[in-house]
Protein backbone atom coordinates (compact mmCIF):
# COMPACT_ATOMS: atom_id res chain seq x y z
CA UNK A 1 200.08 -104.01 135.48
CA UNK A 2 198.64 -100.49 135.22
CA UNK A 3 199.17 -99.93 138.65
CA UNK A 4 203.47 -99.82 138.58
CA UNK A 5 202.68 -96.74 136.30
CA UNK A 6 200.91 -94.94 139.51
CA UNK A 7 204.39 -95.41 141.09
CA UNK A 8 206.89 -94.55 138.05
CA UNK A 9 206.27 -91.78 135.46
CA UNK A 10 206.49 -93.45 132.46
CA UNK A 11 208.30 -90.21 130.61
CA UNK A 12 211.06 -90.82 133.02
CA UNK A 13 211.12 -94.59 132.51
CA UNK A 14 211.56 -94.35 128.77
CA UNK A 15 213.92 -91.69 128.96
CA UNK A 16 216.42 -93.44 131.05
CA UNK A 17 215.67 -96.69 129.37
CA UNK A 18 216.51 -95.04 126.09
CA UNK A 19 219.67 -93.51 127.87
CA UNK A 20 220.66 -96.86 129.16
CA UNK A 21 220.16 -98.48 125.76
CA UNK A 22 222.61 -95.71 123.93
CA UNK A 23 225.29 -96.04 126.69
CA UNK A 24 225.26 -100.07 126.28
CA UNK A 25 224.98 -99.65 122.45
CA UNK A 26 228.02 -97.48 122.72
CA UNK A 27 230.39 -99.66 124.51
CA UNK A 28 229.40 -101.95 122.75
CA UNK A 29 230.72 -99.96 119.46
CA UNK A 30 234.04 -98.94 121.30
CA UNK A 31 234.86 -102.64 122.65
CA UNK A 32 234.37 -103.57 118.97
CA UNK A 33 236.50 -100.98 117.43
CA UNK A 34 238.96 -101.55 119.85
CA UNK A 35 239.59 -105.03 118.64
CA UNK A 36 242.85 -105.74 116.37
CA UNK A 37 240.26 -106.88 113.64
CA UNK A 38 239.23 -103.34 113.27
CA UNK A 39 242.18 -101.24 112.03
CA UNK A 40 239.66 -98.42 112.05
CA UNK A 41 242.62 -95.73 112.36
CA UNK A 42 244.49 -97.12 109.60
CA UNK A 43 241.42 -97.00 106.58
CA UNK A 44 242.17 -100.65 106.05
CA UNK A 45 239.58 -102.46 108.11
CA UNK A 46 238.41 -105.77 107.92
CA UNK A 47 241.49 -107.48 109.78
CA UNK A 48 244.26 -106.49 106.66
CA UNK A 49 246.63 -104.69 109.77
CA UNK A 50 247.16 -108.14 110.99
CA UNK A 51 249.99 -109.93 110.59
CA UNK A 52 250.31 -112.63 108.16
CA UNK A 53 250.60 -115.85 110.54
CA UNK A 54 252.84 -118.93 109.32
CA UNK A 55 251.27 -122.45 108.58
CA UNK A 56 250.46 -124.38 111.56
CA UNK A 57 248.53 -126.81 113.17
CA UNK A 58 246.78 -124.52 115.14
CA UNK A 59 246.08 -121.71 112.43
CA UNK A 60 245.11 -123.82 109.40
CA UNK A 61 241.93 -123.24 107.62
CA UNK A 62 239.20 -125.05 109.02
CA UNK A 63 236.68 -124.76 106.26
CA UNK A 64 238.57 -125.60 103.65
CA UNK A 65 237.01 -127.96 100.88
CA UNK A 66 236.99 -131.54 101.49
CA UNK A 67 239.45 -133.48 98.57
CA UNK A 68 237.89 -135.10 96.20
């Protein structure tokens, strides 16, 4: 294992691993702000600059509490 050092400098590898992590940790935060769950722009945040969506079968409230 010692020997992959003799053939990579091992300030180079952790400064491009560190640069790779920041650019993936980035897009990451950009795809997520980009969402319409994140209404970042607006101060509201947390999903309130969606639309209120009518009662459906396909939009109801799947943990709701179970009747008694």
């Amino acid at each position: 294992m010692w020997r992959i050092w003799m053939v990579m400098d091992p300030r180079k590898v952790i400064i491009v691993g560190g640069a790779l992590v920041a650019t993936i940790v980035a897009t990451n935060h950009f795809v997520q702000l980009s969402t319409k769950y994140s209404c970042w722009l607006d101060g509201t945040g947390s999903g309130s600059c969606l639309a209120p969506a009518e009662a459906s079968a396909h939009n109801v409230q799947h943990n709701a509490p179970l009747p008694n």
